[in-house]
Protein backbone atom coordinates (compact mmCIF):
# COMPACT_ATOMS: atom_id res chain seq x y z
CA UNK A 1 287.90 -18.87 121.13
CA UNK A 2 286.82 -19.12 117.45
CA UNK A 3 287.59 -17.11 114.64
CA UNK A 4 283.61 -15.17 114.97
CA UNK A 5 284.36 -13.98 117.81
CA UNK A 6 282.45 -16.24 119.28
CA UNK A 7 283.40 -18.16 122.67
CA UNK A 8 281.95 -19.91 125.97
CA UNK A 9 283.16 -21.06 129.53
CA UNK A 10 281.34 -22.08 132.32
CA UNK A 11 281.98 -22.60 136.28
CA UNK A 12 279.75 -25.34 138.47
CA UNK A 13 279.68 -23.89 142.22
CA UNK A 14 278.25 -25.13 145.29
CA UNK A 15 275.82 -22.92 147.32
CA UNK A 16 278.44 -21.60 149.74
CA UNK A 17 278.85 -17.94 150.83
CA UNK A 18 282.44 -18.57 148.79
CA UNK A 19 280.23 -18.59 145.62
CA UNK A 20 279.88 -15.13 145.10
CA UNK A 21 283.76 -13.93 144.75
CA UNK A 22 284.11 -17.39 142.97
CA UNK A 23 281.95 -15.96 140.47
CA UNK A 24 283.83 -12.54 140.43
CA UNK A 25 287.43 -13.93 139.88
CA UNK A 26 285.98 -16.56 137.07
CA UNK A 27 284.52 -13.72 135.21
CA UNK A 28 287.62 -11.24 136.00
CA UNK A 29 289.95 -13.75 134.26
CA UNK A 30 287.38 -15.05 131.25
CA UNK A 31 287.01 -11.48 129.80
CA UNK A 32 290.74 -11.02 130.62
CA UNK A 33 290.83 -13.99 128.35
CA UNK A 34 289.27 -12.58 125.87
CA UNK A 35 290.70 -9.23 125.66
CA UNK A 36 287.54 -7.55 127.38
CA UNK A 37 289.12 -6.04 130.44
CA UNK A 38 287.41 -2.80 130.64
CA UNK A 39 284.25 -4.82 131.49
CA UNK A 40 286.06 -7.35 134.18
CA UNK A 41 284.11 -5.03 136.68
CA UNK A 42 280.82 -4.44 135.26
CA UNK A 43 280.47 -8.29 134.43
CA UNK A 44 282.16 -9.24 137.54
CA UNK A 45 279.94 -7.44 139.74
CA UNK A 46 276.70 -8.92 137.75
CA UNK A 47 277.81 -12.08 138.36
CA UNK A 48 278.43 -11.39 142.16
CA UNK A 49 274.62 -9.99 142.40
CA UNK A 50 273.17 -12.78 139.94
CA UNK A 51 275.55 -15.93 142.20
CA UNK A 52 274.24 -14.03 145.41
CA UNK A 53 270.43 -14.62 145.02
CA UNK A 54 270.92 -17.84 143.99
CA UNK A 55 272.55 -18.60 147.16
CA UNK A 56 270.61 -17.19 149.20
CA UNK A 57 267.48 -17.82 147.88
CA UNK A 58 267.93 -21.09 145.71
CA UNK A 59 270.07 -22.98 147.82
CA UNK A 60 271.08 -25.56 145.02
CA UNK A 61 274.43 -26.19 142.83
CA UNK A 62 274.20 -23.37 140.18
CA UNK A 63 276.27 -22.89 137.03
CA UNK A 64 277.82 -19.48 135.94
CA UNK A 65 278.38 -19.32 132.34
CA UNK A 66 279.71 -16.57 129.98
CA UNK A 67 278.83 -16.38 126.44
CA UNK A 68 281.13 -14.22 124.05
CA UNK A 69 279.76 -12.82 120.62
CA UNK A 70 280.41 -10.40 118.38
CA UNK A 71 279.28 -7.48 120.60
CA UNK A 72 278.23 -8.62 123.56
CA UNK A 73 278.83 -10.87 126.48
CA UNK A 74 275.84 -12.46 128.46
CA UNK A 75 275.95 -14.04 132.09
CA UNK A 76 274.23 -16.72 132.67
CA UNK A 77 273.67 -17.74 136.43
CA UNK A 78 271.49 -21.11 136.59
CA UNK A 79 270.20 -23.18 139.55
CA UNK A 80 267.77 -25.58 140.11
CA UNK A 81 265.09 -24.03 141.31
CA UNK A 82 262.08 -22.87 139.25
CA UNK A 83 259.12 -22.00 141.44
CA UNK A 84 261.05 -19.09 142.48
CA UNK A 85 261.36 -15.70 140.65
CA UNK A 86 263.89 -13.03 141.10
CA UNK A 87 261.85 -9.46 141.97
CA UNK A 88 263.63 -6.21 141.99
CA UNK A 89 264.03 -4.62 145.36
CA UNK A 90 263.37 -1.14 146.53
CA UNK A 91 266.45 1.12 145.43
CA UNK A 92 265.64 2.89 148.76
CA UNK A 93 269.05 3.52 150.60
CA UNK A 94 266.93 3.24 154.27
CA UNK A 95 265.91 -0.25 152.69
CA UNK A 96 268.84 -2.93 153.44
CA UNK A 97 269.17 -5.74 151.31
CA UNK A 98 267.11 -6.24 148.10
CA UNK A 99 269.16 -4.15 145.55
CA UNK A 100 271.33 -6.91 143.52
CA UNK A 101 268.94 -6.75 140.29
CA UNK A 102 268.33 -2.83 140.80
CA UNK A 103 272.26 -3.09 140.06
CA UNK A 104 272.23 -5.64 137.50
CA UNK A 105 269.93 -3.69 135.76
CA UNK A 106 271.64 -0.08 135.67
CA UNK A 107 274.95 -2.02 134.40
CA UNK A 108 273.19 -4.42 131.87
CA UNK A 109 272.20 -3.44 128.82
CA UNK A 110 269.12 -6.12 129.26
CA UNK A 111 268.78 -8.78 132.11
CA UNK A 112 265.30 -11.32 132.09
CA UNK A 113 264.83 -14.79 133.23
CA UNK A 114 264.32 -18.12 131.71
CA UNK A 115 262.43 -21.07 133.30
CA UNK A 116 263.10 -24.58 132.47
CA UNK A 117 261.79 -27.43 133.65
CA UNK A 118 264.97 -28.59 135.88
CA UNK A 119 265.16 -24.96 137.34
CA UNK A 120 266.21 -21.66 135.84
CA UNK A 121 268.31 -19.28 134.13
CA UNK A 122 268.90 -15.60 135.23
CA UNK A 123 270.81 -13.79 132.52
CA UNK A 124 272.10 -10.16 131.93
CA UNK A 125 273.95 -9.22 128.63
CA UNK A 126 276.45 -6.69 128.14
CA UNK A 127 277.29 -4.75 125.01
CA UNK A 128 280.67 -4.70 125.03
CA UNK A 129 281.02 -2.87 121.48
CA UNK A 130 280.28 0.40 123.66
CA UNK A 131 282.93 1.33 125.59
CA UNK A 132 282.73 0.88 129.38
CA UNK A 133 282.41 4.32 130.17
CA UNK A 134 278.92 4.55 130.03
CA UNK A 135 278.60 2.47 133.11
């Protein structure tokens, strides 16, 4: 980590149903890391929703990748798979399934998507200035 406050680690998984708490315990022990615990849950479960559609609906090696600065912490889940957008299910509790980004988006303090030409990038930042209490 530099002295800015500034600091970046990544994880390469394979599109297994393993993925998912992969994703949990790399993020768990990352903001451990870096002195962040009260959000190890917030950003853990994120990255559980985020690594979860891309399983199931990418299908391709994705990268999880956590990016530290001043205030905030983004998660970064990218595959390889471009034509396909996330949508935001029904919040609906007689609705199974479909609820990941409804959930990324009450814990996030923003969440979009990035296209690139190889695939693409869902992110969700965290402000991690605020204390975790407001989640």
């Amino acid at each position: 980590m530099s002295g800015d406050g500034q600091a970046e680690r990544s994880l390469v998984l394979h599109p297994h149903t393993s993925a998912p708490q992969l994703a949990r315990d790399f993020v768990a022990e990352t903001l451990s890391a870096w002195r962040l615990g009260d959000w190890e849950e917030p950003a853990a479960l994120i990255a559980s929703e985020l690594v979860t559609n891309a399983v199931r609906h990418a299908g391709t090696e994705l990268t999880v990748r956590l990016r530290k600065a001043a205030s905030e912490v983004t998660i970064e889940v990218a595959d390889g798979v471009a034509d396909r957008e996330p949508h935001v299910g029904s919040p609906d509790p007689r609705v199974a399934g479909g609820v990941g980004l409804v959930i990324v988006g009450r814990l996030a303090e923003a969440w979009g998507v990035e296209k690139h030409r190889d695939g693409k990038c869902v992110w969700a930042r965290l402000a991690v200035g605020q204390t975790a209490d407001r989640l």
